[in-house]
N, C-alpha and C. Protein backbone atom coordinates (compact mmCIF):
# COMPACT_ATOMS: atom_id res chain seq x y z
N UNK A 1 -18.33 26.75 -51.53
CA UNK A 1 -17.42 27.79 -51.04
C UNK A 1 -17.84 28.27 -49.67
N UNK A 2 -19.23 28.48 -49.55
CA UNK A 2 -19.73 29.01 -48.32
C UNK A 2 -19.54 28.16 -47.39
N UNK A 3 -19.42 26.83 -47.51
CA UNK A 3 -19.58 25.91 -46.56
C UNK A 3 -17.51 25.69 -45.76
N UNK A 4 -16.75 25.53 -46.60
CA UNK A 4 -15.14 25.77 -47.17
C UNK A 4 -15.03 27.10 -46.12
N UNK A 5 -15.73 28.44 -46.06
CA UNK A 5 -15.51 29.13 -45.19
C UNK A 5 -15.90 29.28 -43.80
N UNK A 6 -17.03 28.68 -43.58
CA UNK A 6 -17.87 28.42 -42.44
C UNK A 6 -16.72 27.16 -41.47
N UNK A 7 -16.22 26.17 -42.49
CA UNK A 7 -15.42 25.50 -41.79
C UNK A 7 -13.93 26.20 -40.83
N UNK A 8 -13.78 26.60 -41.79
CA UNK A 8 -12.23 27.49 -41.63
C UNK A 8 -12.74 28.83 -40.42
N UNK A 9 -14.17 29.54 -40.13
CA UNK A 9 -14.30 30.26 -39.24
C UNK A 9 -14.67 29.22 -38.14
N UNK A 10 -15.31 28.23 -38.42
CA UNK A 10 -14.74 27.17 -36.80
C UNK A 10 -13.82 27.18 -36.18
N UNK A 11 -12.79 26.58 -37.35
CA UNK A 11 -11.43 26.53 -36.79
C UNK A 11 -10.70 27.22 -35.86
N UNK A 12 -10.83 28.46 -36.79
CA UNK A 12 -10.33 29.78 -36.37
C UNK A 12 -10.81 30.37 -34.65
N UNK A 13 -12.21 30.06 -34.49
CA UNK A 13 -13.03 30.29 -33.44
C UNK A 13 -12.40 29.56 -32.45
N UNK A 14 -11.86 28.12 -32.52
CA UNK A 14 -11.49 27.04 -31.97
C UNK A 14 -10.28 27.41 -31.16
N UNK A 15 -9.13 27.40 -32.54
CA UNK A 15 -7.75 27.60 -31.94
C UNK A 15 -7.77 28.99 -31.27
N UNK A 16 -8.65 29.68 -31.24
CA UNK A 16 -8.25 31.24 -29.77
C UNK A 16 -9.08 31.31 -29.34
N UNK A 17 -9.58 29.99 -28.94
CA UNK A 17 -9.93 29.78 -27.60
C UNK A 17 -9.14 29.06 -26.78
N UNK A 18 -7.62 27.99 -27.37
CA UNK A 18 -7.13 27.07 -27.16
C UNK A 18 -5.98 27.64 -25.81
N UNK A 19 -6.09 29.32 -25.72
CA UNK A 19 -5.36 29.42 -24.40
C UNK A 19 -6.58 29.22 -23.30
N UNK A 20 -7.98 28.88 -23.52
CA UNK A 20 -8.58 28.73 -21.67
C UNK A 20 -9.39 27.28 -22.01
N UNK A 21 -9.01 26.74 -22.82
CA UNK A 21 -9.55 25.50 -22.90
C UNK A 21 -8.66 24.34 -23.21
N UNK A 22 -8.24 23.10 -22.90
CA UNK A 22 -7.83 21.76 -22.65
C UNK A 22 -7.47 21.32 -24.38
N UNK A 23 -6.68 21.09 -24.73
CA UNK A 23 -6.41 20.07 -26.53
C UNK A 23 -7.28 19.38 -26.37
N UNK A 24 -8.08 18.94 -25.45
CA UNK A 24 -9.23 17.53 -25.88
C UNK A 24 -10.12 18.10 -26.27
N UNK A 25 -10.20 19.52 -25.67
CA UNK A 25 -11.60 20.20 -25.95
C UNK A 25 -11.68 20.86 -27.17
N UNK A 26 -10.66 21.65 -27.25
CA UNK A 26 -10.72 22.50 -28.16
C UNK A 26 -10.79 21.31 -29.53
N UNK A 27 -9.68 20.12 -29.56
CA UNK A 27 -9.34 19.35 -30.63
C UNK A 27 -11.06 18.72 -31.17
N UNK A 28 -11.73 18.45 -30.02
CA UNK A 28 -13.31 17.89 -29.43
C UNK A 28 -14.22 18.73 -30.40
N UNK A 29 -14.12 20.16 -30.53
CA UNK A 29 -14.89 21.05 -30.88
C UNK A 29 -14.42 21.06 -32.47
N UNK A 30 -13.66 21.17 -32.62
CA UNK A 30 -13.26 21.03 -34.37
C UNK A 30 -13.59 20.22 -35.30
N UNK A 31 -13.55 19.16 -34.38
CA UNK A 31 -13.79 17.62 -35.40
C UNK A 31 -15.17 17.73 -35.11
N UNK A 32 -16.08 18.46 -33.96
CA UNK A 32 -17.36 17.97 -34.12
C UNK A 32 -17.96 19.02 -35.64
N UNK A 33 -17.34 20.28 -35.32
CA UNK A 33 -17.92 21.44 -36.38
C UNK A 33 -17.65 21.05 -37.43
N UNK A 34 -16.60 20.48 -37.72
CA UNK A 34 -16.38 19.75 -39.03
C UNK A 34 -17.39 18.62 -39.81
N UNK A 35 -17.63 18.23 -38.66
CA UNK A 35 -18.41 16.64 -39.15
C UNK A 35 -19.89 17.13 -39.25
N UNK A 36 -20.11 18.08 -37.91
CA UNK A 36 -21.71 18.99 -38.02
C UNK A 36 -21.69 19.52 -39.32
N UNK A 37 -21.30 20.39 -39.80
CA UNK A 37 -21.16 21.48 -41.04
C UNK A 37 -21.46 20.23 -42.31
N UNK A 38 -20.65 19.45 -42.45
CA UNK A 38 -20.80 18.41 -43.38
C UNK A 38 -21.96 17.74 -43.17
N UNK A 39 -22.54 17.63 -42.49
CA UNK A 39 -23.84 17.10 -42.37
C UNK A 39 -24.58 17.69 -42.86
N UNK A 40 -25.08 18.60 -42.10
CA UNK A 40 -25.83 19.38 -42.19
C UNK A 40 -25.97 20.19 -43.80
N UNK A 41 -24.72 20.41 -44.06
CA UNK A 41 -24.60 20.70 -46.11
C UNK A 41 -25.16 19.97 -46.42
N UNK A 42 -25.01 18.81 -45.98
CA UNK A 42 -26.07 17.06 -46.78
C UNK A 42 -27.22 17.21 -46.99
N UNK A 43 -28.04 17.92 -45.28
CA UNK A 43 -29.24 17.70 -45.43
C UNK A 43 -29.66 19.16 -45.77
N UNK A 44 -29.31 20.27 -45.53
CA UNK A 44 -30.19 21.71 -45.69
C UNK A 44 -29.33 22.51 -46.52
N UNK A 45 -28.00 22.23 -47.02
CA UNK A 45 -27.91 23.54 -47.98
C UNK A 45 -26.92 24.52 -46.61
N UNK A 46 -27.04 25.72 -46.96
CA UNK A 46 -25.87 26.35 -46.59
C UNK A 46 -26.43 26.69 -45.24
N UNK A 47 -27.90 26.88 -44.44
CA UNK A 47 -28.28 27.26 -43.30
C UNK A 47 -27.68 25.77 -42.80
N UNK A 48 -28.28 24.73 -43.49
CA UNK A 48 -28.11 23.39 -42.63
C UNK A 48 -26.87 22.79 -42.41
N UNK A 49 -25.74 23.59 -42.95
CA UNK A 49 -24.00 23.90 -42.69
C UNK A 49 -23.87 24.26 -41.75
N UNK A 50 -24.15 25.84 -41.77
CA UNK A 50 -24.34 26.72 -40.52
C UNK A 50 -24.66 26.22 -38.95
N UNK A 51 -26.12 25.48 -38.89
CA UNK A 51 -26.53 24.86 -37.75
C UNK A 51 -26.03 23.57 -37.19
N UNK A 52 -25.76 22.73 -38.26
CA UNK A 52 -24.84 21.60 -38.16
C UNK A 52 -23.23 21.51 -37.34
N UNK A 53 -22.85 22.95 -37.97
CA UNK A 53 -21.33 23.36 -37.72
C UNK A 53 -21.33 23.67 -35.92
N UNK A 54 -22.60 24.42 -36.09
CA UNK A 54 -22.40 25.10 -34.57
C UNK A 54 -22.66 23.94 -33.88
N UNK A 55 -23.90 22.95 -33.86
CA UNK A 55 -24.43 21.82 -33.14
C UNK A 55 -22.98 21.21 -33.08
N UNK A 56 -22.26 20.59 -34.21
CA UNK A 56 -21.17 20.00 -34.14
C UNK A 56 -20.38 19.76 -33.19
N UNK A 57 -20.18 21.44 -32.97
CA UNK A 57 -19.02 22.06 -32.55
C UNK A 57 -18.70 21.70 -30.89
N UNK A 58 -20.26 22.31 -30.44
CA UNK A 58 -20.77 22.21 -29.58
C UNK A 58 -20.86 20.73 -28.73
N UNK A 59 -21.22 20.00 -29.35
CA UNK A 59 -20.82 18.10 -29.19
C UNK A 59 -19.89 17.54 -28.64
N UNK A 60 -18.88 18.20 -30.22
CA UNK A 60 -17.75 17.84 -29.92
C UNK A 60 -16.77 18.37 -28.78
N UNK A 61 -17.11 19.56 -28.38
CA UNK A 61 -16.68 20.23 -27.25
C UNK A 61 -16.55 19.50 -25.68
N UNK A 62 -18.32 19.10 -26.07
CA UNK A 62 -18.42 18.37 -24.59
C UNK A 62 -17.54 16.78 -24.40
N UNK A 63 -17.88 16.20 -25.31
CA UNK A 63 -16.73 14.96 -25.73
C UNK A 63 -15.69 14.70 -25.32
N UNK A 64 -14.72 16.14 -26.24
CA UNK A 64 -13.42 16.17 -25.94
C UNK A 64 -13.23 16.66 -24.61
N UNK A 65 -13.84 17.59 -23.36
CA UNK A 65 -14.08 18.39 -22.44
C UNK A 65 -13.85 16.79 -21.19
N UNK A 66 -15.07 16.02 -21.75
CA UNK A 66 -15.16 14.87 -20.73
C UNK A 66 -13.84 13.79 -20.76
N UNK A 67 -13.69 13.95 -21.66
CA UNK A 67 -12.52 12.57 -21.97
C UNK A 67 -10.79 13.40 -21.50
N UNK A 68 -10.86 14.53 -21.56
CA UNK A 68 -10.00 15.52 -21.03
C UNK A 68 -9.70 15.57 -19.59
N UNK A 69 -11.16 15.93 -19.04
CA UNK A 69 -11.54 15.48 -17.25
C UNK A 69 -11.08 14.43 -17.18
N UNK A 70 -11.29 13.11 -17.81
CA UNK A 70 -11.05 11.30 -16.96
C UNK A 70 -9.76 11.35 -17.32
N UNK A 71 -8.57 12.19 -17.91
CA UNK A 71 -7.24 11.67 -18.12
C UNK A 71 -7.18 12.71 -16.87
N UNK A 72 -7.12 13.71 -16.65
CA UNK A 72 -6.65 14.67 -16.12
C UNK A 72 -6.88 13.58 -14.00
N UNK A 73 -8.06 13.12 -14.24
CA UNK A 73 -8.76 12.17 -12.95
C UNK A 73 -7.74 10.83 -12.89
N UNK A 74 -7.48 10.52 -13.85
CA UNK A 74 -6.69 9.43 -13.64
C UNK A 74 -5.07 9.49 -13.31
N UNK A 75 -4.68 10.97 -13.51
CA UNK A 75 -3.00 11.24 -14.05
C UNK A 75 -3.10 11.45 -11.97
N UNK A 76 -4.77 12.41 -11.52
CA UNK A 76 -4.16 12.73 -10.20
C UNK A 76 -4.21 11.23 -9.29
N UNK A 77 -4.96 10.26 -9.58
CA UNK A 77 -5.22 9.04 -8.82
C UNK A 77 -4.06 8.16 -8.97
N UNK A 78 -2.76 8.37 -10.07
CA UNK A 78 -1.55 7.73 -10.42
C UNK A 78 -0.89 8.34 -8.75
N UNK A 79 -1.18 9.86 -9.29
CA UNK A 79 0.15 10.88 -8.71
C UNK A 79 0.23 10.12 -6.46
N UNK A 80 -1.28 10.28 -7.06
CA UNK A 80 -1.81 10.18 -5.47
C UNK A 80 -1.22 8.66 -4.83
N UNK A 81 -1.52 7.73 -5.66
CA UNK A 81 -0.88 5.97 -5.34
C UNK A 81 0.36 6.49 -4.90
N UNK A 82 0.90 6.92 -5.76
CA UNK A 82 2.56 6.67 -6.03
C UNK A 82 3.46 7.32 -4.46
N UNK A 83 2.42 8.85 -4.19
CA UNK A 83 3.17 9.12 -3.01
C UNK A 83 2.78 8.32 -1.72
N UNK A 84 1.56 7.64 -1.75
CA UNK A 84 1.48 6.36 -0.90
C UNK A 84 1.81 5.66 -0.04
N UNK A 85 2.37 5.09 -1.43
CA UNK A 85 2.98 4.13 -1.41
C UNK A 85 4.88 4.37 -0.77
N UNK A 86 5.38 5.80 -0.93
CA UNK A 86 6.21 6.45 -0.64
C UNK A 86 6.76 6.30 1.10
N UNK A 87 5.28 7.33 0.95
CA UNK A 87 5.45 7.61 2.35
C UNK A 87 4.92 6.33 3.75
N UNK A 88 4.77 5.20 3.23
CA UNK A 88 4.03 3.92 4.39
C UNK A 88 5.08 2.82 4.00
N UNK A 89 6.46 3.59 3.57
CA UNK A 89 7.85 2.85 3.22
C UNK A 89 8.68 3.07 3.93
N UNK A 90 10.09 2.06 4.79
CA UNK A 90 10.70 2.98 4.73
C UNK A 90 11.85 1.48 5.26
N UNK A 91 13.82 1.86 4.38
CA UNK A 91 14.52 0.88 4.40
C UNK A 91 14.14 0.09 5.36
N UNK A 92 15.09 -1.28 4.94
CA UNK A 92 15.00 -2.09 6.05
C UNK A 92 16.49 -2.70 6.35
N UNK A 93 17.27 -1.54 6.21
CA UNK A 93 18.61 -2.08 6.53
C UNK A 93 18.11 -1.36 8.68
N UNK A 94 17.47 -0.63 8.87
CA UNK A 94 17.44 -0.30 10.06
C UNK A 94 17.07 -1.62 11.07
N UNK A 95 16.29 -2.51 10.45
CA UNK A 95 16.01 -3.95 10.99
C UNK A 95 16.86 -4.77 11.11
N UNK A 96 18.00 -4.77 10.05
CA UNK A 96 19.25 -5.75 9.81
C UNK A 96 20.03 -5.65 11.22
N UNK A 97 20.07 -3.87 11.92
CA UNK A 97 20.49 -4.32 13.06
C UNK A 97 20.73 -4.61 13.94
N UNK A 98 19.25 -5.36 14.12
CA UNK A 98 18.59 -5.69 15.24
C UNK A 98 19.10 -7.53 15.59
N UNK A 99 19.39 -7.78 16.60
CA UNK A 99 19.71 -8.94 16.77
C UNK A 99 18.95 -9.72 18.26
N UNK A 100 18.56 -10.92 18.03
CA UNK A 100 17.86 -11.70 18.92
C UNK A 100 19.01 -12.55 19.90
N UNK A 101 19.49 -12.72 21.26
CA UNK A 101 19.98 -13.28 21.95
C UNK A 101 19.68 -14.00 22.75
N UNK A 102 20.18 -15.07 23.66
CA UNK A 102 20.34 -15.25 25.18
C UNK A 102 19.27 -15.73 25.27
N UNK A 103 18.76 -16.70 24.71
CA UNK A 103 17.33 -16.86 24.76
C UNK A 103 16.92 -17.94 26.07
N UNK A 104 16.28 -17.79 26.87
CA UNK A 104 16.08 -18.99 28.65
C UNK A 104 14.61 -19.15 28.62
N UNK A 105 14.63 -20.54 28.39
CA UNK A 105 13.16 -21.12 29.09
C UNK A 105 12.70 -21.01 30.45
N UNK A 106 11.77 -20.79 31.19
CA UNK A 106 11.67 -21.35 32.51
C UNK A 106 10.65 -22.09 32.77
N UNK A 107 10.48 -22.86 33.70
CA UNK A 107 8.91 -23.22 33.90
C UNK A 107 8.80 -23.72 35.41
N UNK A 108 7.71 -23.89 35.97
CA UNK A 108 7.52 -23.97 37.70
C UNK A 108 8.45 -25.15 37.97
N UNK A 109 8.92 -26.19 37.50
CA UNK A 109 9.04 -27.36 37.82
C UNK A 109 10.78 -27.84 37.58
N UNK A 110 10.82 -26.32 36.41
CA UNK A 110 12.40 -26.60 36.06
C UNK A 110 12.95 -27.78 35.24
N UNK A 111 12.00 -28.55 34.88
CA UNK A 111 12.48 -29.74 33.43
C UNK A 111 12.61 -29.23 32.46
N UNK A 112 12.55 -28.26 31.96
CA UNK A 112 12.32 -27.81 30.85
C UNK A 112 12.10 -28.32 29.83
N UNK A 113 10.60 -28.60 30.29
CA UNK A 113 9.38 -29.32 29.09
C UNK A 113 8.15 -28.06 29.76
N UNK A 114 7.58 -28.04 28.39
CA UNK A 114 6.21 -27.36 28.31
C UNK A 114 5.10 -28.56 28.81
N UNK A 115 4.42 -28.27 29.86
CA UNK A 115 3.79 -29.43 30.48
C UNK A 115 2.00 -28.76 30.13
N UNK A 116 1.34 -29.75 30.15
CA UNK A 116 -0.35 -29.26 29.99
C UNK A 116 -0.45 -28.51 31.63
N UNK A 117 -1.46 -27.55 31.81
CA UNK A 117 -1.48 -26.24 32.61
C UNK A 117 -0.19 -25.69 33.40
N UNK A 118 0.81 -25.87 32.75
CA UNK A 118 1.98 -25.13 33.47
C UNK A 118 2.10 -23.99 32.77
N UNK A 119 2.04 -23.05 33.85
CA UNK A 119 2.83 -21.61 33.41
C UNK A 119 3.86 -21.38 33.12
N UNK A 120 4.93 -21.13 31.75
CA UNK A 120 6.74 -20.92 31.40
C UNK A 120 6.16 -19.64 31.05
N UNK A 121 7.74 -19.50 30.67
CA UNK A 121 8.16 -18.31 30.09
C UNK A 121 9.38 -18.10 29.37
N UNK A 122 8.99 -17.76 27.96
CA UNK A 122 10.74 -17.98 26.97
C UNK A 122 11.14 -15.86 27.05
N UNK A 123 12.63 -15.86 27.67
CA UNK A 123 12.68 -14.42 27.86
C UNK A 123 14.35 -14.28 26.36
N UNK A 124 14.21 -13.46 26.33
CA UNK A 124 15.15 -13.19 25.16
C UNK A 124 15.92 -11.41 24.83
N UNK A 125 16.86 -11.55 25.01
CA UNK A 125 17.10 -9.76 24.63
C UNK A 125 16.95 -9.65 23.18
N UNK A 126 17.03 -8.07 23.00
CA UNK A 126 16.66 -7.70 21.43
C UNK A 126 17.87 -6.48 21.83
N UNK A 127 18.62 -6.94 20.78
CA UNK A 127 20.01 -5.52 20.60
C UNK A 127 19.57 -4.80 19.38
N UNK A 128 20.05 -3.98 19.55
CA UNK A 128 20.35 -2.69 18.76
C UNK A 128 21.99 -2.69 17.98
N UNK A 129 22.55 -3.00 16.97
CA UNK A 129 23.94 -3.04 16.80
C UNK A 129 24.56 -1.61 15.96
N UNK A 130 23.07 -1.40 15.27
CA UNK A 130 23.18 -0.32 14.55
C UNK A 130 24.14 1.32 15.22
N UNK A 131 23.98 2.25 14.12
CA UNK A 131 24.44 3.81 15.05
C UNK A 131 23.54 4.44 15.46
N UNK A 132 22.08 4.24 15.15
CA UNK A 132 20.80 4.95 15.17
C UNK A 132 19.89 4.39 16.06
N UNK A 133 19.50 5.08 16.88
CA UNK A 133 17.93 4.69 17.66
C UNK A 133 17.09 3.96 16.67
N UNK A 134 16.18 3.05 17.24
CA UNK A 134 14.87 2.25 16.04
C UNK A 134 13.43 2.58 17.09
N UNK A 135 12.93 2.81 16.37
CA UNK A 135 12.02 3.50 17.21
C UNK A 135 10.64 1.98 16.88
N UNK A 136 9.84 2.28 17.81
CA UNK A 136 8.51 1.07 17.36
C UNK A 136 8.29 0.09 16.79
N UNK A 137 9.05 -0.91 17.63
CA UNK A 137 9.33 -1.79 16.82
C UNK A 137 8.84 -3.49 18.03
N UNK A 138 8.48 -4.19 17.60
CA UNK A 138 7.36 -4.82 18.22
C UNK A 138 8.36 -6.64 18.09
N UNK A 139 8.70 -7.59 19.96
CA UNK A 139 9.11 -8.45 19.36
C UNK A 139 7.99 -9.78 18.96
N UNK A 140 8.03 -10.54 18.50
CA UNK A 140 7.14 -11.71 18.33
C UNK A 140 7.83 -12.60 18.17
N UNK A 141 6.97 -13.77 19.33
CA UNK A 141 7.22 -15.14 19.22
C UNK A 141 6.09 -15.20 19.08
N UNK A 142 6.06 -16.53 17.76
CA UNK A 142 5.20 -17.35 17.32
C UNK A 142 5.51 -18.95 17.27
N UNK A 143 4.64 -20.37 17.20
CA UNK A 143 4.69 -21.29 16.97
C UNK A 143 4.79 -21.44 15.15
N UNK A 144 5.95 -22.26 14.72
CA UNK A 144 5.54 -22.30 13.06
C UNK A 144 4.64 -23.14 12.84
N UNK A 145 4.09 -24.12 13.60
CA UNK A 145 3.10 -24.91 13.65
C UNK A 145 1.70 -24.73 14.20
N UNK A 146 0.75 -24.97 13.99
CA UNK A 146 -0.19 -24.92 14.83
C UNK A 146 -0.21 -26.12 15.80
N UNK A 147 -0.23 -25.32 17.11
CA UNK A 147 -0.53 -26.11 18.26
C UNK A 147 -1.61 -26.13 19.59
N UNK A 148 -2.50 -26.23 19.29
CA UNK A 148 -3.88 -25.77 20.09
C UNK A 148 -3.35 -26.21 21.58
N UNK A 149 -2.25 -26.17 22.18
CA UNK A 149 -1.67 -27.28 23.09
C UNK A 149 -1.25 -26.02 24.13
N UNK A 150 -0.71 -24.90 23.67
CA UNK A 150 0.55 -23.83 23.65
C UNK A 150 -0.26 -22.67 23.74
N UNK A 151 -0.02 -21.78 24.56
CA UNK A 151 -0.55 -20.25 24.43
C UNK A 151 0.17 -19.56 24.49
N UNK A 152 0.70 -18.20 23.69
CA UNK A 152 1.15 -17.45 23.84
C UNK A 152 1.02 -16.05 24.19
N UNK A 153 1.80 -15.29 25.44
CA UNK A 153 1.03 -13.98 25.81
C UNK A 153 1.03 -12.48 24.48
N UNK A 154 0.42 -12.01 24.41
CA UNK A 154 0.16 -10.76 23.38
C UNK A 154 1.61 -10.21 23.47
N UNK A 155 2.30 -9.49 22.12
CA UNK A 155 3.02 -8.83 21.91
C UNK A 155 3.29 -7.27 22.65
N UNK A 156 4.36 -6.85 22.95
CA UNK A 156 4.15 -5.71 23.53
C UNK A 156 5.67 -4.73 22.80
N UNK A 157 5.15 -3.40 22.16
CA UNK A 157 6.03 -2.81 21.56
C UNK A 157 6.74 -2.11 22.43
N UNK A 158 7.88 -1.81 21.64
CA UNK A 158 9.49 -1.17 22.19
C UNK A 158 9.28 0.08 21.63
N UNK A 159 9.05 0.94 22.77
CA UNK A 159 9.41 2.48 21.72
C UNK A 159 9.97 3.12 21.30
N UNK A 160 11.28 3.01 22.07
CA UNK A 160 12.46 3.42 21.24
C UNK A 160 13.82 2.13 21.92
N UNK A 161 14.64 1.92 20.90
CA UNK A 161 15.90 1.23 21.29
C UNK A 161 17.02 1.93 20.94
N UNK A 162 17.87 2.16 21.76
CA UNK A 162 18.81 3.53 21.15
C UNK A 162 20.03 2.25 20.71
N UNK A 163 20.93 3.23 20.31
CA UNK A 163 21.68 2.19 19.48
C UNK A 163 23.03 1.94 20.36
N UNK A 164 23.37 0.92 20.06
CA UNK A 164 24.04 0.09 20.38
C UNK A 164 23.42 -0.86 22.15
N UNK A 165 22.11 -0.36 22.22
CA UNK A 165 21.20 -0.75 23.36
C UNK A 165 20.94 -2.04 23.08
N UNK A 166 20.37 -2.71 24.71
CA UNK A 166 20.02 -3.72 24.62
C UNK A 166 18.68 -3.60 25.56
N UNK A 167 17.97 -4.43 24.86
CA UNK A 167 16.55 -5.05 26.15
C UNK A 167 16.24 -6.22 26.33
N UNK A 168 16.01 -6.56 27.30
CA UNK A 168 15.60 -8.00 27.75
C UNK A 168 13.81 -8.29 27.71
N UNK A 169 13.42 -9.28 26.72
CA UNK A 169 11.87 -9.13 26.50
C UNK A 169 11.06 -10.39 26.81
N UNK A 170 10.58 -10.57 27.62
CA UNK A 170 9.78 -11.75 27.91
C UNK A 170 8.63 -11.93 27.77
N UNK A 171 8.22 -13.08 27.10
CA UNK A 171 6.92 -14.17 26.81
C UNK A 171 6.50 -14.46 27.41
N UNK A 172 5.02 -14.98 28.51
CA UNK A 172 4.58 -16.02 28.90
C UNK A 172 3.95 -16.75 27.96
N UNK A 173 4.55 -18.10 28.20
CA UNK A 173 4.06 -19.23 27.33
C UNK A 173 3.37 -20.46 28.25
N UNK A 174 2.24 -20.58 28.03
CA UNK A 174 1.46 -21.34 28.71
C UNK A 174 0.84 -22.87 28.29
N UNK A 175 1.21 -23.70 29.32
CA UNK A 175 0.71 -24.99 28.33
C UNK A 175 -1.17 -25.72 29.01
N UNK A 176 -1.83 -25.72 27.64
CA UNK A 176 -3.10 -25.98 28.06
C UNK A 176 -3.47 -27.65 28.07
N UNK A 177 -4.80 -27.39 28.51
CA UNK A 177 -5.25 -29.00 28.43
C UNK A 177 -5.16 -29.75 27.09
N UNK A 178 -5.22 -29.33 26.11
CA UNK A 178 -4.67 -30.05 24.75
C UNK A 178 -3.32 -30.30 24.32
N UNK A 179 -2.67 -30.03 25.43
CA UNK A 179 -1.32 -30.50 24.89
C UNK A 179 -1.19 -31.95 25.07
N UNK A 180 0.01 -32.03 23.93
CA UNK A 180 0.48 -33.32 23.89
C UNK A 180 1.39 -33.81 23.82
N UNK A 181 1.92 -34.78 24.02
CA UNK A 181 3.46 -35.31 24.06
C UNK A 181 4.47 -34.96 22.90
N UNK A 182 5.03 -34.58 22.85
CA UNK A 182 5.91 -34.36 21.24
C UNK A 182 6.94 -32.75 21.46
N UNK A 183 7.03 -32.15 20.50
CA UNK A 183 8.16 -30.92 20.30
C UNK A 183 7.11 -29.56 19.78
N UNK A 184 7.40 -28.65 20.27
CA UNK A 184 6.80 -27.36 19.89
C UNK A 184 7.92 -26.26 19.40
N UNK A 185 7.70 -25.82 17.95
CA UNK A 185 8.78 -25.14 17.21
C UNK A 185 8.49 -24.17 17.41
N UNK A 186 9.54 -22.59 17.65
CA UNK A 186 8.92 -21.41 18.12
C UNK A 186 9.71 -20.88 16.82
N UNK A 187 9.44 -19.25 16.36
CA UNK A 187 10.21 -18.44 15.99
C UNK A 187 9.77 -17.43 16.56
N UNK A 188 10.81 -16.38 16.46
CA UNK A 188 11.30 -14.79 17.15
C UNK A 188 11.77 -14.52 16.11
N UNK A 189 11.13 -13.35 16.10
CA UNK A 189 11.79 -12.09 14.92
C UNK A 189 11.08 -10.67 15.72
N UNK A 190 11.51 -9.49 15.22
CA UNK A 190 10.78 -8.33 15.35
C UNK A 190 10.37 -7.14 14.23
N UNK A 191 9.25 -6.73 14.51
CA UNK A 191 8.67 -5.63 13.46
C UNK A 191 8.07 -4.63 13.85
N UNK A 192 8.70 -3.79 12.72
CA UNK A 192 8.50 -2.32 12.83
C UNK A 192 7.05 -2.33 12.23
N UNK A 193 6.82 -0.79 12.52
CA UNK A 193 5.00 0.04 11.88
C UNK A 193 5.14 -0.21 10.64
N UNK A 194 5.97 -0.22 9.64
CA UNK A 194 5.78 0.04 8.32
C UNK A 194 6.08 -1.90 7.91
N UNK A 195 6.18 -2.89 8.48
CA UNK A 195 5.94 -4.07 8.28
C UNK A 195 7.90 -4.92 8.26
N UNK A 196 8.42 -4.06 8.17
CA UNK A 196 9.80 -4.77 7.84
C UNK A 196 10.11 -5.42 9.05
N UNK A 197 11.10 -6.55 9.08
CA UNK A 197 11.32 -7.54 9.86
C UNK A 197 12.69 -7.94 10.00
N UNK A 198 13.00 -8.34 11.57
CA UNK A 198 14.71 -8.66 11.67
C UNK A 198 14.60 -9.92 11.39
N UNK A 199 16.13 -9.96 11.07
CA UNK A 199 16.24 -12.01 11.09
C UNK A 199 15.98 -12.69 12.32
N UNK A 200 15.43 -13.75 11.77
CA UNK A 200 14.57 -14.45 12.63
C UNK A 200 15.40 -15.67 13.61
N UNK A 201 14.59 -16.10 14.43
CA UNK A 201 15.83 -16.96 15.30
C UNK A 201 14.39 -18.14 15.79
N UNK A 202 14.89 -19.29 15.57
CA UNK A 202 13.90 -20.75 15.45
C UNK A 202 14.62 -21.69 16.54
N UNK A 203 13.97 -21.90 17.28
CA UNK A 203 14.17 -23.19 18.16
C UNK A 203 13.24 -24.37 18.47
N UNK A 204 13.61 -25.15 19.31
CA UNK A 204 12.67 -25.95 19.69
C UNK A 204 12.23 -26.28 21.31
N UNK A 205 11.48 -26.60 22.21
CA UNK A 205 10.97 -27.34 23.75
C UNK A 205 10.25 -28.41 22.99
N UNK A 206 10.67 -29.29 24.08
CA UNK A 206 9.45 -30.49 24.33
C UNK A 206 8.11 -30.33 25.07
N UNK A 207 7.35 -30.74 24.50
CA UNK A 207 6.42 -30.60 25.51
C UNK A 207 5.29 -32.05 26.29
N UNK A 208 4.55 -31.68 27.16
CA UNK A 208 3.84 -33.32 27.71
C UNK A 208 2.79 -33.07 28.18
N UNK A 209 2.07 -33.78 27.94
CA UNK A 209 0.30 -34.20 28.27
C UNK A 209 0.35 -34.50 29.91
């Protein structure tokens, strides 16, 4: 009986505390006083209830307390991804209306072949078709191939393109001592800070050793 009441003043102790303490904890502390108290009846009789209950309690407190903390740690490390991932987003219909034009080779000699140490240059406008300014938005030509033959000059960003604007953007493309006789495939596209990309526009030059 003594032991039957000792349980039930756990309890009791437990649930009003349950407005400044966590369900893991408080739930933590019950099941430990429970399982302490029962022990402890095992081994000492009604003191070894008593000390068991409190040790229990106490256990179980910290238990439920910790495992309470790592959900509570994990719910803010969800919350935290999620706005993230939010905010380093953003559509990409603003890219759709961007369009690549008018695209002119040049080179010193005017064949228009990429020759080994000749200096060209592929120049190209970038429109705006959209209703909205696009702000930072970067064009690139690349080779889809690797061609150790071909150099291309560094990218240089657009800071703002207002809309229905146009700019005219030029490459130097340089041909080195490893070039070789055959075709060099380019693509043009452009990209914004947050990674999105306009449709792309692919051609081809010849080039010669």
């Amino acid at each position: 009986m003594k032991k039957v009441l000792f349980t039930l003043a756990t309890a009791a102790i437990v649930l009003s505390s349950c407005g400044t303490m966590g369900f893991g904890t408080s739930m933590g502390a019950m099941i430990g006083g429970t399982l302490g108290s029962i022990a402890g009846d095992a081994a000492g009789g009604w003191h070894g209830s008593s000390i068991g209950g409190m040790v229990g309690s106490i256990a179980g407190m910290a238990v439920g307390a910790a495992i309470e903390e790592q959900q509570i740690k994990n719910k803010m490390e969800q919350a935290t991804g999620n706005t993230s991932s939010v905010t380093s987003s953003q559509p990409n219909n603003a890219m759709a209306s961007i369009e690549l034009t008018n695209f002119i080779y040049t080179d010193s000699n005017n064949n228009d072949t990429i020759e080994a140490g000749e200096k060209c240059q592929i120049t190209f406008d970038v429109e705006n078709n959209g209703n909205k300014a696009i702000t930072n938005i970067t064009p690139i030509l690349e080779l889809t191939a690797e061609n150790k033959g071909i150099k291309i000059g560094n990218p240089r960003k657009i800071g703002r393109l207002s809309a229905k604007g146009k700019i005219t953007y030029s490459v130097p493309v340089n041909g080195t001592s490893h070039l070789k006789d055959g075709v060099a495939e380019f693509r043009a596209y452009v990209i914004d800070d947050y990674g999105n990309t306009s449709d792309s526009r692919e051609f081809t030059l010849p080039t010669k050793k």
